[in-house]
Each structure stands twice: as C-alpha cells, then as structure tokens.
Protein backbone atom coordinates (compact mmCIF):
# COMPACT_ATOMS: atom_id res chain seq x y z
CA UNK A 1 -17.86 -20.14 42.71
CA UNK A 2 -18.74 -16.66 43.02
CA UNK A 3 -16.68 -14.06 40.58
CA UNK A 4 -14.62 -11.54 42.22
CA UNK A 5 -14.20 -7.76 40.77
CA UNK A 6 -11.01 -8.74 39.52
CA UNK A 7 -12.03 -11.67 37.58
CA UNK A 8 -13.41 -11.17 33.98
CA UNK A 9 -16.06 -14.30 32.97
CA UNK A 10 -15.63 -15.74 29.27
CA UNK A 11 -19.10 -13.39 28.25
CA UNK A 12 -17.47 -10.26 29.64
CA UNK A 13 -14.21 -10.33 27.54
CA UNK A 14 -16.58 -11.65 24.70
CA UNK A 15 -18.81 -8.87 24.75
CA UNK A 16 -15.80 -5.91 25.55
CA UNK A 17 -13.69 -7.19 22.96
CA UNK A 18 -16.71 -7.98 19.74
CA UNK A 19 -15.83 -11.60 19.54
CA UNK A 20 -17.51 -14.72 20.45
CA UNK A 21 -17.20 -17.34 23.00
CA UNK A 22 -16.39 -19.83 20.67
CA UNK A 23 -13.44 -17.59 19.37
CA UNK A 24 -11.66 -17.14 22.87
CA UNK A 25 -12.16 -20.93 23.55
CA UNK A 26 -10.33 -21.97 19.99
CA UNK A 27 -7.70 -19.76 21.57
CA UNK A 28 -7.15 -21.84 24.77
CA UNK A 29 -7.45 -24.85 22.66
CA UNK A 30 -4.69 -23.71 20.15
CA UNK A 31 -2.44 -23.11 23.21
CA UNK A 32 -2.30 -19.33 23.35
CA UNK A 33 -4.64 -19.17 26.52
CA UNK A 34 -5.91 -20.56 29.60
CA UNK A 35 -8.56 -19.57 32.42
CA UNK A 36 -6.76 -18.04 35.43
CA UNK A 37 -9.29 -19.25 37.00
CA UNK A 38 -11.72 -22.31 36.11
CA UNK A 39 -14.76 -23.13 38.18
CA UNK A 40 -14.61 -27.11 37.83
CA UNK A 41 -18.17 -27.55 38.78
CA UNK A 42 -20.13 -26.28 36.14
CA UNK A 43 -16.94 -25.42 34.07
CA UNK A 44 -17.13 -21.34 34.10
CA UNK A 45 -13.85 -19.87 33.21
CA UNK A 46 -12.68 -16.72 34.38
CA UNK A 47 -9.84 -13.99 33.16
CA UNK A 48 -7.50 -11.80 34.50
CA UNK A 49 -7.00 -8.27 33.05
CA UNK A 50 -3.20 -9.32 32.05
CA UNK A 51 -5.27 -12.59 30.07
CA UNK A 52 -7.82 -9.98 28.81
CA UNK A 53 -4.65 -8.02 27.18
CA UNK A 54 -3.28 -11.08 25.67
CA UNK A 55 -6.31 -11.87 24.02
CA UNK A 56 -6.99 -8.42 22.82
CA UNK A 57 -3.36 -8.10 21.57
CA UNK A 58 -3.98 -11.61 19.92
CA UNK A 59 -7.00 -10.19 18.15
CA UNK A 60 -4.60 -7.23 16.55
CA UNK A 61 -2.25 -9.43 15.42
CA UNK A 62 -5.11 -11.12 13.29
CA UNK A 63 -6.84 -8.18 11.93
CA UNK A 64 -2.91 -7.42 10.81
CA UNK A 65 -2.69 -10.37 8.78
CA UNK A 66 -0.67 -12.76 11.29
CA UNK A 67 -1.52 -16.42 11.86
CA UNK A 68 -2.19 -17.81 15.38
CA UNK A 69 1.12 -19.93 15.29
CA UNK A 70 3.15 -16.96 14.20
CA UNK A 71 1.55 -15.10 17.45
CA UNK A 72 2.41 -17.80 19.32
CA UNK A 73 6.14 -17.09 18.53
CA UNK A 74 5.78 -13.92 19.32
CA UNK A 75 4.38 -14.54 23.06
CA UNK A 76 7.09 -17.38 23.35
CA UNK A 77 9.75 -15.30 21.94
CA UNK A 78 10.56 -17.33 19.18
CA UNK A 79 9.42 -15.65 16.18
CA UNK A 80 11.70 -13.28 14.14
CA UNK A 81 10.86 -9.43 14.43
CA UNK A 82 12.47 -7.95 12.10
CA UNK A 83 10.31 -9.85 9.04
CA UNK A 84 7.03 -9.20 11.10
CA UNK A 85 8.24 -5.12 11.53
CA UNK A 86 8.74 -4.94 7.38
CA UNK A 87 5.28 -6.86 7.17
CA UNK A 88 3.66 -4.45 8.94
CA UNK A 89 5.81 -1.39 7.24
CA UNK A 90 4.60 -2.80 3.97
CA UNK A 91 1.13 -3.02 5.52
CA UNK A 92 1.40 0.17 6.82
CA UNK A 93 2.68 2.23 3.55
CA UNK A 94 0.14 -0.19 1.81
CA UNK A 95 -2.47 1.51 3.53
CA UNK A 96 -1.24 5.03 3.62
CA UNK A 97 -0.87 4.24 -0.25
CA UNK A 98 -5.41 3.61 -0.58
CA UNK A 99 -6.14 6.56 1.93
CA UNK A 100 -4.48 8.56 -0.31
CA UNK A 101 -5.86 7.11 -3.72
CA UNK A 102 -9.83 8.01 -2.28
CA UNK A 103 -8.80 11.51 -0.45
CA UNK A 104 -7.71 12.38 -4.12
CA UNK A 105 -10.65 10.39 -5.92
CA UNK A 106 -13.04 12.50 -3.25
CA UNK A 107 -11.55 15.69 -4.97
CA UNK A 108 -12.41 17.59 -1.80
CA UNK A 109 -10.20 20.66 -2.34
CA UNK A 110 -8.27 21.82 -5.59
CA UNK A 111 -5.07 19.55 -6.65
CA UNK A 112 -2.12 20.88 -5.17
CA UNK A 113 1.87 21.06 -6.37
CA UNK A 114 3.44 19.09 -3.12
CA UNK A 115 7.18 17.84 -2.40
CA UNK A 116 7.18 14.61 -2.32
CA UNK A 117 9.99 11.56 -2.22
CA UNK A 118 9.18 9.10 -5.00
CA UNK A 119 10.27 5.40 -3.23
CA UNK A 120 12.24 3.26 -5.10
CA UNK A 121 10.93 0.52 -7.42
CA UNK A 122 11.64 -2.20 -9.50
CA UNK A 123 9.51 -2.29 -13.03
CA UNK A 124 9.58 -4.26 -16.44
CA UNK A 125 10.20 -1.71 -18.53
CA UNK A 126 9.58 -0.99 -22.33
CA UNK A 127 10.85 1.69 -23.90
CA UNK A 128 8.64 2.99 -27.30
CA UNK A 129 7.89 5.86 -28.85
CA UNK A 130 4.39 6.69 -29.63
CA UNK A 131 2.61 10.15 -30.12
CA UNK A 132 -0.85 9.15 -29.50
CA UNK A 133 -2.98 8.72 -26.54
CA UNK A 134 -5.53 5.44 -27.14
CA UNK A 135 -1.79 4.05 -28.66
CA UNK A 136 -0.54 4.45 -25.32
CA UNK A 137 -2.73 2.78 -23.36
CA UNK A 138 -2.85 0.07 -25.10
CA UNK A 139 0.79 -0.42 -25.21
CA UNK A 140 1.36 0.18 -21.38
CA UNK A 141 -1.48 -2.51 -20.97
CA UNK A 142 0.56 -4.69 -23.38
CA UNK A 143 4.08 -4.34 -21.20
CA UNK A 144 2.08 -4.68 -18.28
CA UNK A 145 1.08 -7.74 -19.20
CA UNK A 146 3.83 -9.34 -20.39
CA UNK A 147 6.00 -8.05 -17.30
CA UNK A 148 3.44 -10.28 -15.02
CA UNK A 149 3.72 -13.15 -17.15
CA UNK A 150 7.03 -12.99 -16.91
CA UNK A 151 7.99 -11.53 -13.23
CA UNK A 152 4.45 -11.42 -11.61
CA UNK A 153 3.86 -8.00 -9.97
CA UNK A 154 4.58 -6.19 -6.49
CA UNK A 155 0.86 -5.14 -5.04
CA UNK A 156 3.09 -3.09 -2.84
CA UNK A 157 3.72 -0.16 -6.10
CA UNK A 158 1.24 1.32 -8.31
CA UNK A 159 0.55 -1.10 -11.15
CA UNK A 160 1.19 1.21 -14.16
CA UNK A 161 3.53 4.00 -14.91
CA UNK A 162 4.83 6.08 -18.02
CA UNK A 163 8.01 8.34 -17.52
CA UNK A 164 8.99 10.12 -20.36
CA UNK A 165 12.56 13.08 -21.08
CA UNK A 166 11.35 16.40 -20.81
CA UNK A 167 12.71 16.98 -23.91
CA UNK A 168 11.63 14.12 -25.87
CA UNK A 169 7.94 13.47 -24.46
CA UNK A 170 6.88 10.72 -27.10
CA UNK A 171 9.92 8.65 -26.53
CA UNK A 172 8.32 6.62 -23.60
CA UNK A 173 8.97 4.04 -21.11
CA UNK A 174 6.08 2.06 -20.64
CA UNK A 175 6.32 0.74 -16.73
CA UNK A 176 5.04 -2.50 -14.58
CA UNK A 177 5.82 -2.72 -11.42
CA UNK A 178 7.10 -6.10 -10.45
CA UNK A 179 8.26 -7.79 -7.29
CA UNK A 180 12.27 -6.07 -6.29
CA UNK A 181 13.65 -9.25 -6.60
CA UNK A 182 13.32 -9.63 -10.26
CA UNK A 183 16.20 -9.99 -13.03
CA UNK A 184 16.28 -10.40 -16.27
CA UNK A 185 15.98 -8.53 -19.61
CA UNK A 186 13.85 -5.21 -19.39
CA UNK A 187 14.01 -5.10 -15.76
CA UNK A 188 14.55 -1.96 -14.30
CA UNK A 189 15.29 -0.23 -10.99
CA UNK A 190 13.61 3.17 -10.40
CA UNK A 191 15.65 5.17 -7.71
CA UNK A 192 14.05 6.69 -4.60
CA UNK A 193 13.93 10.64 -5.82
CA UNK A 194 12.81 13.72 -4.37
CA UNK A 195 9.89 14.90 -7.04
CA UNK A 196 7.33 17.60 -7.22
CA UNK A 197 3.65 16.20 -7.86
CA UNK A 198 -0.13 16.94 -8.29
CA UNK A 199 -3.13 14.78 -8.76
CA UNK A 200 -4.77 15.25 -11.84
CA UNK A 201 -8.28 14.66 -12.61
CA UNK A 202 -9.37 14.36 -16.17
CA UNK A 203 -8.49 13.61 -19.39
CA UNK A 204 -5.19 12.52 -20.24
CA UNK A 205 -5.00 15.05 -23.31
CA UNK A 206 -4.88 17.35 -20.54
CA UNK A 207 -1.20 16.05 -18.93
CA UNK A 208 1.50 17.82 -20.44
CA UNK A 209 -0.39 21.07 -19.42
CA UNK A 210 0.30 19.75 -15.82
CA UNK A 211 3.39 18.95 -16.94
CA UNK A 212 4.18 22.70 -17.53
CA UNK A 213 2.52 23.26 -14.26
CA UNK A 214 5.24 21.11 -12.30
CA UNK A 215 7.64 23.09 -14.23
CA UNK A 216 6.67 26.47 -13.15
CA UNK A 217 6.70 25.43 -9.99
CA UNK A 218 10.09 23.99 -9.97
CA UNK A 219 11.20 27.63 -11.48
CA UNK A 220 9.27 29.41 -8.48
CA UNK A 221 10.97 27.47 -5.72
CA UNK A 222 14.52 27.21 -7.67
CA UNK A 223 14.39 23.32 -7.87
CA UNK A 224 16.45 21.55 -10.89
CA UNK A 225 14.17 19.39 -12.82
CA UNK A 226 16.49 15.30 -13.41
CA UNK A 227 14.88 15.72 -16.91
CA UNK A 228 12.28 13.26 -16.48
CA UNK A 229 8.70 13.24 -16.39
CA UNK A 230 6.38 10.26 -14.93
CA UNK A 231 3.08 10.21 -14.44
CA UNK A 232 1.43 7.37 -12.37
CA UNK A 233 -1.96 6.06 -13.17
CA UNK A 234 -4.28 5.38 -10.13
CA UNK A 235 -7.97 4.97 -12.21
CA UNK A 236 -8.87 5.41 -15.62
CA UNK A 237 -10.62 2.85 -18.22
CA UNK A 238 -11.58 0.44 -18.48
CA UNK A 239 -12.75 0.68 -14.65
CA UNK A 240 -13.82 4.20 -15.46
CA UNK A 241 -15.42 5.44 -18.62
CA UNK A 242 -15.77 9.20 -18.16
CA UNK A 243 -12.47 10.79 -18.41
CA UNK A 244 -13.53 13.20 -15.24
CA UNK A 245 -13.17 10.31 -13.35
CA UNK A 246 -9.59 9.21 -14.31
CA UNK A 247 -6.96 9.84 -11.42
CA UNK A 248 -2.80 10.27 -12.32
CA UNK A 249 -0.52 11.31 -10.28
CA UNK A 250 1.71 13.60 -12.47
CA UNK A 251 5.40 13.55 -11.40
CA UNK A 252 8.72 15.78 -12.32
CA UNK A 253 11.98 14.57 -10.33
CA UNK A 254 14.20 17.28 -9.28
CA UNK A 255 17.40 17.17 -7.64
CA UNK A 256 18.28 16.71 -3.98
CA UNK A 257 17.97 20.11 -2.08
C-alpha cells in the first residue's frame, strides 16, 4: 500500500513526537490507540493527524504524572476532573514553588520587599523560647522530626518554618509542615495572609535586621503589621555549609488592604 499525504507511518509520529516505536505500539496494545489505517501485508500501520493528537496529548498526560488507565478515563469520559484539575494545580504551584527557590538561589539582582499572599497551611507546631541561633536549629530540626513521625509531611509547603511576635522575638514557634488533613495535639492551621517579604541571603544572625527592613517598608506604604514575624527556610546546613549560601524567605503579615 502506498501512503497518502494525509497518512502519518508509525516512524513519522515516532520521530515528530521523540518517542519510540515500541512506545506508540504499547499504546495500541493497552487500548488507547489503533492504526487508521493498517497495511495487512507486511503489517505497516498508518495515522491520522486526529490519532497523531491523541497520542501527543497521551504523552502530556504522562510527563504530568498520570497513568495510562487514568488517561484512558479521560478519552472515555469516565474519569473525574475535578481531582485531576487540583493534581495538576498542586503540580503546577509545586513547580512555580522550585522556579522560584533557584531564581532566588541565582541571586541575579538585589533582594527585593514584594507583596505577597502567604497560602494557607497546616504545621505541627512547637512553641519554645530560645535566644540563640545553633539552639534554634536544632530545635526546629527536632519538631520537624517528630511532626513526620507523627503526621508525615505535605511536599506541597516548605518543610521548615519559625514565626515569632514582633514583640517577643525569642518566644518561637518552631513549624513542620504536614499533610492538611492532620489532627491531633500541636497541630496547627496557618491562615492564607497577605504579607510583605524578601529573600535573604546569608547568615541568619543577620534576620532581624531584615526584619526591621519589612517594617520600614510596611511604614512607607501605610500597611498594619498582624504582629507576627515568620521566616521560611529554603537552604541552609547541613546541605550548605557557608552561610552566603543559606536562602530564607523573611515574612511580616499585615492586614488586608
């Protein structure tokens, strides 16, 4: 059988899509395919451009996580949407979440004071007071731990966090973020909150002069402070031992606009 121009063979979809033969015939066996047409002489299949769609729509759907039978629900219209839509949300925030942890670990251009909204999030929380630095860490290592024994964690939040009164800054609560379905003793719910924030880069001896920066600038743009201060850890030791290499994101909550 001779192709036609509107035919695709197995090698051309292979080639214009980067996958193998082998790949698009495990489709047709799994179900989710078949040759439009099918030369039964020497067994040469051939694809229409609405078959060359599916399979390239098929191959999204697996680079974003989903299984073959849960694509086959979608293309028979039995598979729920609204779970895949908050898979892919989570995905999606998930990845906006890493983009922005190496933009700031590239420290391109000089930290800025931004508006942000802090999402809300459900932590094991431990609430101790302790003045010194190396006491810190350890002890927000120490709740983190035990919150994932206990709860396991949410991959979906940053792991660690310490949020502190503005007015009583060694009276901390140590933070773990763990999945929103927990319950039990020491578990928390952080509300979503508008906040101003800045990436810092450096010591952490050097955070509550951030600190006063984020309060100047709430003062400049006439934003009310909730009377809370958190800063979010995104790399320090023991991945990183040079303090010029540690990464928090320093936070102030201020009231709705």
């Amino acid at each position: 059988m001779k192709k036609t121009r509107d035919l695709f063979s197995i090698g051309d979809v292979a080639r214009a899509l980067g996958v193998t033969r082998r790949i698009i015939l495990y489709y047709e066996e799994c179900g989710l395919i078949q040759p439009d047409v099918k030369d039964g002489a020497v067994g040469n299949r051939y694809y229409t451009i609405d078959t060359f769609v599916k399979i390239r729509t098929i191959r999204i759907f697996q680079n974003l996580g989903l299984s073959l039978a849960e694509i086959q629900g979608y293309f028979d219209d039995t598979f729920d949407l609204p779970p895949l839509i908050r898979r892919l949300e989570t995905l999606r925030d998930e990845l906006d979440r890493h983009i922005e942890t190496l933009r700031e670990r590239s420290n391109a251009e000089p930290p800025q004071v931004r508006l942000i909204r802090l999402p809300q999030q459900t932590v094991y929380r431990r609430v101790i007071t302790s003045a010194t630095v190396a006491e810190r860490s350890v002890l927000l290592r120490s709740v983190a731990l035990e919150g994932m024994r206990l709860y396991g964690t949410d991959v979906s939040h940053r792991m660690y966090l310490v949020e502190s009164p503005l007015d009583r800054p060694d009276e901390l609560s140590f933070c773990a973020a763990v999945p929103p379905e927990s319950r039990g003793e020491n578990v928390a719910v952080l509300p979503m909150t508008q906040a101003l924030s800045i990436y810092h880069h450096g010591a952490y001896e050097e955070l509550p002069a951030v600190a006063q920066r984020l309060l100047s600038a709430a003062r400049e743009r006439r934003l009310t402070p909730k009377g809370t201060l958190r800063r979010i850890y995104l790399e320090g030791p023991p991945q990183h031992k040079e303090a010029r290499k540690f990464i928090t994101q320093v936070a102030l909550p201020i009231e709705d606009a």
